[in-house]
Protein backbone atom coordinates (compact mmCIF):
# COMPACT_ATOMS: atom_id res chain seq x y z
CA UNK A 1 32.02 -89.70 -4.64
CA UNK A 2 28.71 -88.11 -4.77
CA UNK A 3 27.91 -89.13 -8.56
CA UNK A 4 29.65 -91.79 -11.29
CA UNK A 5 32.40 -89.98 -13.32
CA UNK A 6 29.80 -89.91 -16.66
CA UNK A 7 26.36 -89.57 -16.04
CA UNK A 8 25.09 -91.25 -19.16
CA UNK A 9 22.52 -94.04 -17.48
CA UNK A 10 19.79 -91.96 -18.83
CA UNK A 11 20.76 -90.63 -22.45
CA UNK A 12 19.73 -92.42 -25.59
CA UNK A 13 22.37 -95.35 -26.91
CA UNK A 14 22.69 -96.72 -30.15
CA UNK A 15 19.80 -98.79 -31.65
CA UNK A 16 20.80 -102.64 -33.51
CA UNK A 17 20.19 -101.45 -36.29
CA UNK A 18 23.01 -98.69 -37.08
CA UNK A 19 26.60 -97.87 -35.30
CA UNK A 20 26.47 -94.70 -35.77
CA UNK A 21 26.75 -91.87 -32.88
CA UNK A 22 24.80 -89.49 -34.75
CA UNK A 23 22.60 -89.83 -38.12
CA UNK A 24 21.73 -87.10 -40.25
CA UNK A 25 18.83 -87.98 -43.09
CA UNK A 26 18.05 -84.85 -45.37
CA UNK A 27 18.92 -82.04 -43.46
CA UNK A 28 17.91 -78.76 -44.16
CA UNK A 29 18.03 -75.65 -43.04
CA UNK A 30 16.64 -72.41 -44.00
CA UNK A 31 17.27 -68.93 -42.99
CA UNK A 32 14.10 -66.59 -43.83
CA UNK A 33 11.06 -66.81 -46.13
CA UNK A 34 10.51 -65.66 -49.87
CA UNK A 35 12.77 -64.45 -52.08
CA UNK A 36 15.17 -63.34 -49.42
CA UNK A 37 15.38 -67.07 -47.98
CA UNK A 38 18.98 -68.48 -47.75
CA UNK A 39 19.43 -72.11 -47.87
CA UNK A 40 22.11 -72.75 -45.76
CA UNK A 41 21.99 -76.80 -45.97
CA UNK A 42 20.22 -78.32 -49.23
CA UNK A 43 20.00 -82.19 -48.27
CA UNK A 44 22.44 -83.87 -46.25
CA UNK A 45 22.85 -87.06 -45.26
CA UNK A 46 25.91 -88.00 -42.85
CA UNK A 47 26.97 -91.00 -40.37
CA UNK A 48 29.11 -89.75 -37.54
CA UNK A 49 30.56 -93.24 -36.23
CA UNK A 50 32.19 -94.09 -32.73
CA UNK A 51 36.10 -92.61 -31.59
CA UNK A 52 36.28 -91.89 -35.32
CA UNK A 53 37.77 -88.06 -36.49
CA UNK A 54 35.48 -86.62 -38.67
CA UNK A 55 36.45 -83.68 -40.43
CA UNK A 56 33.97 -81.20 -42.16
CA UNK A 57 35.43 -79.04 -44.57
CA UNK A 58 34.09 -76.25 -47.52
CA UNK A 59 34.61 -72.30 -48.11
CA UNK A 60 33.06 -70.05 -46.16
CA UNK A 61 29.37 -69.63 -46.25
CA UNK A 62 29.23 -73.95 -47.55
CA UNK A 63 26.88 -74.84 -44.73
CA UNK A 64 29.68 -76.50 -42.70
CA UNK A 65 29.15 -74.94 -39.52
CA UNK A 66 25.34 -74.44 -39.58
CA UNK A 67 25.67 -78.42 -40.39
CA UNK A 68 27.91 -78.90 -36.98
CA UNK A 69 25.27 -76.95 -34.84
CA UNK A 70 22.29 -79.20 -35.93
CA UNK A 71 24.65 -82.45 -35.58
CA UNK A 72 25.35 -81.22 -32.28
CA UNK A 73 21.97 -80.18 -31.28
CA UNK A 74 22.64 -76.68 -31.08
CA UNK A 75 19.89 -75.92 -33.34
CA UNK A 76 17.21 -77.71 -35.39
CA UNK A 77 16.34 -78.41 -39.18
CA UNK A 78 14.30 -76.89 -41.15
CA UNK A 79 13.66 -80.68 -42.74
CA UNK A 80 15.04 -83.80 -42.53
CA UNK A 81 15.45 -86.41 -39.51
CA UNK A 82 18.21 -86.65 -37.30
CA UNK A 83 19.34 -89.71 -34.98
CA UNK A 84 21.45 -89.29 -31.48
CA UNK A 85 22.52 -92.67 -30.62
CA UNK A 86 19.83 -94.13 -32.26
CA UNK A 87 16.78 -92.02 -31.04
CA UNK A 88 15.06 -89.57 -33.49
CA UNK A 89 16.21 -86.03 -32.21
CA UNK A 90 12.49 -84.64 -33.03
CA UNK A 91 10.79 -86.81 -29.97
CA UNK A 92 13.57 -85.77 -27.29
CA UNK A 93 12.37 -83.25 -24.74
CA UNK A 94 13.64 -80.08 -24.02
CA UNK A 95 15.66 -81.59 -20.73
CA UNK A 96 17.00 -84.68 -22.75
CA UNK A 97 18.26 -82.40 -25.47
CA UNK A 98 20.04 -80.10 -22.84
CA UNK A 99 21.28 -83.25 -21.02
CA UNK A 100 23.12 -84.51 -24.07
CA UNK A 101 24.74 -81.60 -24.82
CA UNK A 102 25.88 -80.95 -21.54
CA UNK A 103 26.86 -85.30 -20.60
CA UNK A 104 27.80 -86.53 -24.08
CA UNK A 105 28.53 -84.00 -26.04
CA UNK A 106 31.67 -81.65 -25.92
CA UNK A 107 32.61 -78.79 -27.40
CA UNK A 108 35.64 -76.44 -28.52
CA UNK A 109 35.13 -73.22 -30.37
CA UNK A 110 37.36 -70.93 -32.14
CA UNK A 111 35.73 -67.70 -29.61
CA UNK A 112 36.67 -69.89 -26.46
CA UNK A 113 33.51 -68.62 -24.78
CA UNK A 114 34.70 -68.39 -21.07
CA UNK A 115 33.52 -67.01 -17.97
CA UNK A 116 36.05 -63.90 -18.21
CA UNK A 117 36.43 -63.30 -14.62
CA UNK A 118 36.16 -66.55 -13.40
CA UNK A 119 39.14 -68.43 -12.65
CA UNK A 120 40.27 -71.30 -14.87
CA UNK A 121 39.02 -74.41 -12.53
CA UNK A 122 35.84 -72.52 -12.51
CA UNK A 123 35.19 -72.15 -15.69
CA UNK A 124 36.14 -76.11 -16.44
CA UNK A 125 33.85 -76.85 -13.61
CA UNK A 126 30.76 -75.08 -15.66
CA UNK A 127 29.36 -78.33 -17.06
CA UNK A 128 29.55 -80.18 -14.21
CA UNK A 129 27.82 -77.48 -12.00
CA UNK A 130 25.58 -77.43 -14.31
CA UNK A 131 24.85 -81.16 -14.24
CA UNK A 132 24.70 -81.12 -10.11
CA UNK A 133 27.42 -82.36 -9.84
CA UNK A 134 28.52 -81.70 -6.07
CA UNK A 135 31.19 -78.66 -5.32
CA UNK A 136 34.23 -81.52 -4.05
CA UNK A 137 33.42 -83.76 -6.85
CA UNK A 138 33.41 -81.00 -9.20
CA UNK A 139 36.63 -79.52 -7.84
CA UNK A 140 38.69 -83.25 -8.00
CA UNK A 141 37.23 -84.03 -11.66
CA UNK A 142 38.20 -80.22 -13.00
CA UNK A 143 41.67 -80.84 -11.58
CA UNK A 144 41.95 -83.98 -13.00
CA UNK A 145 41.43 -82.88 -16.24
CA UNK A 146 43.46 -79.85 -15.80
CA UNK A 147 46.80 -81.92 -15.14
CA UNK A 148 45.97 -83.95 -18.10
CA UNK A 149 45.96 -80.96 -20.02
CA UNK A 150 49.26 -79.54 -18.35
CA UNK A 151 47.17 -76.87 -16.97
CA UNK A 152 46.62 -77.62 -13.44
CA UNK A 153 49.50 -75.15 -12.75
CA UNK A 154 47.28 -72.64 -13.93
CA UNK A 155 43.54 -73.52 -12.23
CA UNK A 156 43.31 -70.34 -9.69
CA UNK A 157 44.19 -68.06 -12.69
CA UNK A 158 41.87 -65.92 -14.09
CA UNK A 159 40.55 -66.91 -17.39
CA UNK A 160 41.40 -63.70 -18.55
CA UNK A 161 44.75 -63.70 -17.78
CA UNK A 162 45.90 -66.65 -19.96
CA UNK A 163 47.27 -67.31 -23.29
CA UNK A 164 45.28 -67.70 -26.62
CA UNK A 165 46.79 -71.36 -26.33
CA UNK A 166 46.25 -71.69 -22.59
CA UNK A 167 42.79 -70.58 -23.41
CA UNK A 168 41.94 -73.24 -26.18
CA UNK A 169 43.29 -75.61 -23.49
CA UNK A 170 41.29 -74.42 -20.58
CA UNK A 171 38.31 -74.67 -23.08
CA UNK A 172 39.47 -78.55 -24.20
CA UNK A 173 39.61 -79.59 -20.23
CA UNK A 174 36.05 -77.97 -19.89
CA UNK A 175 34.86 -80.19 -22.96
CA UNK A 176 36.03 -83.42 -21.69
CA UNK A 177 35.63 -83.12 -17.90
CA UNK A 178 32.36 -84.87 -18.78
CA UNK A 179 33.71 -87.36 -20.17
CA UNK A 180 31.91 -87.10 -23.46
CA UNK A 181 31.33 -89.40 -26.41
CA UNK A 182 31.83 -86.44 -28.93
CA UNK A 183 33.74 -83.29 -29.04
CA UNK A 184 32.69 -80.91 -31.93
CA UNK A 185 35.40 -78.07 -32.35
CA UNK A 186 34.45 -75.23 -34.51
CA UNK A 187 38.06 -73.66 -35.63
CA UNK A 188 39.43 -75.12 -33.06
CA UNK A 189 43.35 -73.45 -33.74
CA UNK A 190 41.55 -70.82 -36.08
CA UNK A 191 42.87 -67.88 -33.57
CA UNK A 192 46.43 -69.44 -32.62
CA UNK A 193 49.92 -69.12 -33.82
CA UNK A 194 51.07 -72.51 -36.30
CA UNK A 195 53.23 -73.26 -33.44
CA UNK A 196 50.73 -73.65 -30.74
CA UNK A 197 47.98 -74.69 -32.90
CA UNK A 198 50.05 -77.77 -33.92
CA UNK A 199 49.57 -78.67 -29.81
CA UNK A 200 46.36 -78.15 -29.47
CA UNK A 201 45.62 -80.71 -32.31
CA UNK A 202 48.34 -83.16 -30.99
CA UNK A 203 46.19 -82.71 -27.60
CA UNK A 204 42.65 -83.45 -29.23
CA UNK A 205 43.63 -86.04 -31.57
CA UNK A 206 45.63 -87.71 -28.68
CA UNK A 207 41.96 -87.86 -26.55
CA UNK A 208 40.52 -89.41 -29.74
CA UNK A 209 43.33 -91.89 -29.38
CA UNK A 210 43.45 -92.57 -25.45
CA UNK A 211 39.78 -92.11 -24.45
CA UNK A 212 38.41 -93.09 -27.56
CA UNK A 213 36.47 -89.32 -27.74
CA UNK A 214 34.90 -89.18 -31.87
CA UNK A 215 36.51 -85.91 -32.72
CA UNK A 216 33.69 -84.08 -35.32
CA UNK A 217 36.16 -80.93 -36.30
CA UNK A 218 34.72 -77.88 -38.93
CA UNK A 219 37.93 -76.39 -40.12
CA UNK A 220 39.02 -74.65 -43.50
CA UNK A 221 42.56 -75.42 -42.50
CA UNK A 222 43.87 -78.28 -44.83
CA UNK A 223 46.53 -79.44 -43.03
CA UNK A 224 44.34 -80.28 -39.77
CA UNK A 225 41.78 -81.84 -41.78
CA UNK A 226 44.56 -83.76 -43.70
CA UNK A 227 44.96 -84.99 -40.12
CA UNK A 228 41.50 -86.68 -39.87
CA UNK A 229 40.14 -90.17 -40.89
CA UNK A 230 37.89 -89.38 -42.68
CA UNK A 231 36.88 -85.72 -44.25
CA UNK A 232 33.21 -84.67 -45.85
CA UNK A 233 33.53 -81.48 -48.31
CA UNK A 234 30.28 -79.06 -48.30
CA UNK A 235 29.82 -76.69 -51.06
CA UNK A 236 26.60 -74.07 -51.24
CA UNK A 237 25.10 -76.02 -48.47
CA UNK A 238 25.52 -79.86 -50.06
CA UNK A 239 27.77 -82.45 -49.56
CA UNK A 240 30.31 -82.54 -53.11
CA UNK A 241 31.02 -86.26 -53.17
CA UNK A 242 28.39 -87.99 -51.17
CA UNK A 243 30.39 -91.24 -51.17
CA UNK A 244 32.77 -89.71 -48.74
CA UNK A 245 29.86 -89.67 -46.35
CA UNK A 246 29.19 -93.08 -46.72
């Protein structure tokens, strides 16, 4: 092996004096100036906690994606603080920031957002390619992850070629080959049948379980949220009942 499985020696851990993952104090965020200015999150302040299953729920247009993309450092505040693993997100560098997202962080949206013409193992190889990962290591760990997503069957396919629900798995395999702390899925069944959306959250919820992956999911779907430990409900950009966020 050319490199450990999870390269996480040099991101930030959590401090004494919190357990949370991530920490959210105040956050804002504001699309525009003047009159025109939309105020997509008002104030919130939310704990994401370790191999917990976090669901953030709300109508369209309640802040609960834009909320998911600053959480996951996708995108910054307009105002407030925010804590990865107990190091304030403003004094990370450019580099830190990208290796986070791409070592700890995982992530499952409702577009899948594949190479199109790629094959399957090299599209769950991405990250790791990314990460310099060398071309055998990054072949045996994208395989791995492949079988445990009943997909290996499938890894000299073309992307294109597949299911919706082989997609969303291809796309699940490419968020954990990492071996993150977090996965943050956007919709994650928003595009599949009941049927096959029903396995893909038996398959994430079942990482939560065996790897011990904190599962931060944005859905409108009641029934997969209802599935969840815990669930926060925005509304116009504010959490509803801030105890729930306690």
């Amino acid at each position: 092996m050319t490199e450990p499985r999870t390269a996480t020696a040099d991101l930030p851990r959590a401090g004494p004096t919190t357990d949370a993952l991530i920490s959210a104090h105040g956050l804002k965020k504001t699309y525009g100036s003047g009159p025109a200015a939309f105020h997509a999150l008002r104030g919130v302040d939310l704990d994401v906690r370790p191999a917990e299953k976090l669901a953030i729920v709300g109508k369209s247009g309640s802040g609960k994606s834009t909320l998911m993309h600053l959480l996951a450092l996708l995108d910054s505040p307009s105002a407030g603080t925010l804590e990865v693993m107990g190091q304030d997100a403003r004094t990370l560098t450019a580099a830190a920031v990208n290796g986070i997202r791409n070592r700890a962080f995982g992530f499952v949206f409702q577009q899948f957002f594949m190479i199109p013409n790629a094959s399957v193992l090299e599209n769950v190889e991405l990250p790791l390619k990314i990460g310099g990962v060398a071309a055998q290591e990054r072949r045996l760990r994208a395989l791995a992850v492949l079988e445990q997503v009943e997909m290996a069957d499938k890894a000299n396919n073309r992307a294109t070629d597949l299911s919706g629900g082989q997609k969303q798995r291809m796309v699940i395999a490419r968020a954990i080959v990492n071996e993150p702390r977090v996965v943050f899925a956007d919709e994650p069944t928003g595009n599949l049948d009941t049927a096959t959306g029903r396995i893909i959250e038996d398959l994430l919820f079942g990482l939560n379980e065996s790897a011990g992956i904190t599962l931060v999911i944005v859905t409108h779907d009641e029934d997969l949220a209802s599935r969840c430990s815990r669930q926060v409900s925005l509304k116009d950009g504010l959490i509803v009942d801030p105890e729930v966020a306690a």
